[in-house]
Protein backbone atom coordinates (compact mmCIF):
# COMPACT_ATOMS: atom_id res chain seq x y z
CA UNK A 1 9.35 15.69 14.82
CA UNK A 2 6.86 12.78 15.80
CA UNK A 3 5.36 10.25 13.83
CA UNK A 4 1.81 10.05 15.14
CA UNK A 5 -1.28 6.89 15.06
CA UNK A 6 -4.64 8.21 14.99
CA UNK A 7 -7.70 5.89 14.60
CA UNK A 8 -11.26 6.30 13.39
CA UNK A 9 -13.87 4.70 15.23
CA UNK A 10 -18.08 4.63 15.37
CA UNK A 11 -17.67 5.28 19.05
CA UNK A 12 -14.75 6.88 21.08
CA UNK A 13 -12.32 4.95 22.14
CA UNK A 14 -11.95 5.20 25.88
CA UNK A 15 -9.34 8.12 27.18
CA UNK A 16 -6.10 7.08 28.31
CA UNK A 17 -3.87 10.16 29.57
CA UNK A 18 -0.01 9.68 29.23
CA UNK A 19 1.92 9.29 32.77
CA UNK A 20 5.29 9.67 32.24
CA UNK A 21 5.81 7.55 35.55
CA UNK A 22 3.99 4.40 34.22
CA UNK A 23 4.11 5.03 30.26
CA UNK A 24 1.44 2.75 28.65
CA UNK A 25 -0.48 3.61 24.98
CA UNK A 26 -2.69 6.08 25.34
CA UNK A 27 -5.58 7.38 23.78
CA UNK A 28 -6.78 11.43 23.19
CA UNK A 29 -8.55 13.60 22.29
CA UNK A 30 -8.28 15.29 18.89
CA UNK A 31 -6.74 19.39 19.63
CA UNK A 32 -7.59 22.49 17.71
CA UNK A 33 -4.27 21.85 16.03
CA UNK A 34 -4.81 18.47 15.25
CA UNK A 35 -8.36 19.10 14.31
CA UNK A 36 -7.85 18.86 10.37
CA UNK A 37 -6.73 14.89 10.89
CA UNK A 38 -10.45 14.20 10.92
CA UNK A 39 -10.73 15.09 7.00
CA UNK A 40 -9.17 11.59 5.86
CA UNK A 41 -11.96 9.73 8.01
CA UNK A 42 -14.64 8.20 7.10
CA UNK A 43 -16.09 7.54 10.88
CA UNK A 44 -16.98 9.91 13.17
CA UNK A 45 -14.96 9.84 16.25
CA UNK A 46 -10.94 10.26 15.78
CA UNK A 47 -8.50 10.26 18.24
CA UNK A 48 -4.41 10.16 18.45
CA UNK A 49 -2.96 6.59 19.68
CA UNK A 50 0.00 7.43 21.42
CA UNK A 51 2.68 4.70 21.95
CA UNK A 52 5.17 4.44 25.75
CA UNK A 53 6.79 7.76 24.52
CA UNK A 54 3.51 9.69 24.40
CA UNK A 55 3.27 10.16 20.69
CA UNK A 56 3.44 7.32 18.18
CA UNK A 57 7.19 7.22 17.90
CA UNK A 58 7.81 4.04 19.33
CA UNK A 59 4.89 2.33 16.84
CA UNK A 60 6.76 0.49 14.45
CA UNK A 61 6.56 2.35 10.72
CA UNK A 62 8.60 3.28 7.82
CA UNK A 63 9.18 6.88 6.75
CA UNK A 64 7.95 7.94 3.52
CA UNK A 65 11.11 8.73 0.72
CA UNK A 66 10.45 9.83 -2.84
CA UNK A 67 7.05 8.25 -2.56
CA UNK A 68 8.13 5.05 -1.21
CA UNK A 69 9.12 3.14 1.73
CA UNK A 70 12.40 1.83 1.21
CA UNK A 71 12.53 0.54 4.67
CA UNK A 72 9.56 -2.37 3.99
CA UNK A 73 12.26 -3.80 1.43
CA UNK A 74 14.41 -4.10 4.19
CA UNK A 75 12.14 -5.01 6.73
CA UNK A 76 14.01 -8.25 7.65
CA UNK A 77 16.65 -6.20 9.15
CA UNK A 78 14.80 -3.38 10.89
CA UNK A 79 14.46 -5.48 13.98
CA UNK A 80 18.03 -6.49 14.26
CA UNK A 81 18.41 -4.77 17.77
CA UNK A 82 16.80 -6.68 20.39
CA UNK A 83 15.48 -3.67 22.11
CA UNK A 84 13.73 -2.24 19.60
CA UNK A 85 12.67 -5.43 18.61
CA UNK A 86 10.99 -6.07 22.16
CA UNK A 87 9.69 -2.48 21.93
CA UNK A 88 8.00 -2.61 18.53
CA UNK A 89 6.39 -6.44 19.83
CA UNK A 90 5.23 -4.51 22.70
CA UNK A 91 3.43 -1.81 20.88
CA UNK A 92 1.83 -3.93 18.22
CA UNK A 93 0.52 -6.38 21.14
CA UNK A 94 -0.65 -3.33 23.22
CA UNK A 95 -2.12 -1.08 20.16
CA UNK A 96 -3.74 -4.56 18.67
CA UNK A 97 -5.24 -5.41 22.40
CA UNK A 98 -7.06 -1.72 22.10
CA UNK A 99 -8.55 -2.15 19.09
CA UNK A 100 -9.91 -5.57 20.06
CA UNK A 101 -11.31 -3.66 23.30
CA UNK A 102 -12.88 -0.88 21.08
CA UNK A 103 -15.46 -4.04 20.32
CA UNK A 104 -15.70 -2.20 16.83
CA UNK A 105 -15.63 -4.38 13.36
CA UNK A 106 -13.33 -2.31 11.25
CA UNK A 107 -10.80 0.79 12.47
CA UNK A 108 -9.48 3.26 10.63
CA UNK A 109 -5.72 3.61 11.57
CA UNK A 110 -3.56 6.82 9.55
CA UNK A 111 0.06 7.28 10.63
CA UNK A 112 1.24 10.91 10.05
CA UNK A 113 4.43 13.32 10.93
CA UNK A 114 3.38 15.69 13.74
CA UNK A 115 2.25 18.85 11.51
CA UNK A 116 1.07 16.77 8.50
CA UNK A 117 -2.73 16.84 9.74
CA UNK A 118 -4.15 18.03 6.25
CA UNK A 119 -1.92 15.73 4.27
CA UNK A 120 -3.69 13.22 2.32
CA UNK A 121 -2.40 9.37 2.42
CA UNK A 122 0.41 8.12 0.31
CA UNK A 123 -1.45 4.50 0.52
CA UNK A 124 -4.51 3.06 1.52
CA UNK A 125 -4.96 -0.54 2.33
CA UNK A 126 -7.17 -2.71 4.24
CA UNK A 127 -5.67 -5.44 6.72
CA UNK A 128 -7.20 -7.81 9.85
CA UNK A 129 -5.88 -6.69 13.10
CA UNK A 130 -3.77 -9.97 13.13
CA UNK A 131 -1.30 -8.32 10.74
CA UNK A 132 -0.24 -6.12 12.46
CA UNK A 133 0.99 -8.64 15.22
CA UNK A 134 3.88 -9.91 12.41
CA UNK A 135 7.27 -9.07 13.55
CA UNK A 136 7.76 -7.17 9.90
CA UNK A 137 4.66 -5.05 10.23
CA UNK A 138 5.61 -1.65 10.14
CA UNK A 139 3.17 1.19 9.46
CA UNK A 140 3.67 3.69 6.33
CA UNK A 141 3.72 6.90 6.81
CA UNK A 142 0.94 8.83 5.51
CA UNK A 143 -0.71 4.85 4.90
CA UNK A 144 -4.12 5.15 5.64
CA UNK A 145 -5.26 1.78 6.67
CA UNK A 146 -8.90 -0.46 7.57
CA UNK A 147 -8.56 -2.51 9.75
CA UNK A 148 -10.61 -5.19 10.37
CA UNK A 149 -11.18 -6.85 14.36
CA UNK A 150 -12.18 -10.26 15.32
CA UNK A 151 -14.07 -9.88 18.56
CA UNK A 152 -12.07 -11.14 21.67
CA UNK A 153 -13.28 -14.44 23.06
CA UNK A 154 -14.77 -12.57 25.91
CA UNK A 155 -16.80 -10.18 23.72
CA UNK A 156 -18.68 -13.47 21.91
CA UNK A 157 -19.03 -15.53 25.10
CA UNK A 158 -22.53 -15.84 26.52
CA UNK A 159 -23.74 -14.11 29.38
């Protein structure tokens, strides 16, 4: 099973397909199946964020135990393998870099298991972008989040 990103924007986020030959983040489409996602949003476009391995998997987040997280206690040692620690920098660089690019103000963000469309969140929270660059960021699963964007430099400069 696959822990999935899918963000609420004003307007759509630009489509990215996955290539397994040059695997990047991309961006989709909500599917039929998918479809009930949109429920928990407030905006009106949705679409799945999908990390290097094509769904969110490789996004750095916590599963969900008992209702809690156990793993943000321990969040200090999550990253202890180099590897994954380069991989989860990676993805919060890249996933922060597309939200900056959406040129929207605030983003809805809610990290799910594949099949738990209709679930409602566990947590809801609001955060700036920046956070999420921390090496201890992880996302909750079922955490609903807002995030708020700075504009990029090139987004404010004068034409």
């Amino acid at each position: 099973m696959c822990f999935l990103l899918y963000a609420g924007t004003i307007r759509p986020i630009p489509r990215r397909a996955w290539r397994k030959d040059a695997p990047d983040l991309c961006v989709a489409s909500l599917s039929d199946r998918d479809a009930p996602v949109k429920t928990h949003f407030t905006t009106p476009e949705v679409q799945c964020i999908g990390s290097t391995s094509g769904c969110g998997c490789d996004f750095p987040h916590a599963m969900l135990q008992n209702g809690a997280w156990p793993e943000l206690e321990f969040v200090e040692h999550v990253e202890e393998n180099p590897e994954q620690a380069a991989t989860h920098s990676y993805h919060r660089e890249a996933l922060v870099e597309l939200l900056r690019a959406s040129e929207e103000h605030v983003i809805e963000l809610y990290g799910i298991w594949d099949g738990d469309f209709a679930t409602p969140p566990q947590a809801r929270e609001t955060i700036a972008a920046e956070e999420i660059l921390a090496p201890t960021f992880l996302f909750k699963e079922r955490g609903f989040y807002k995030v708020t964007v700075k504009p990029t430099a090139e987004s404010t400069a004068p034409d």
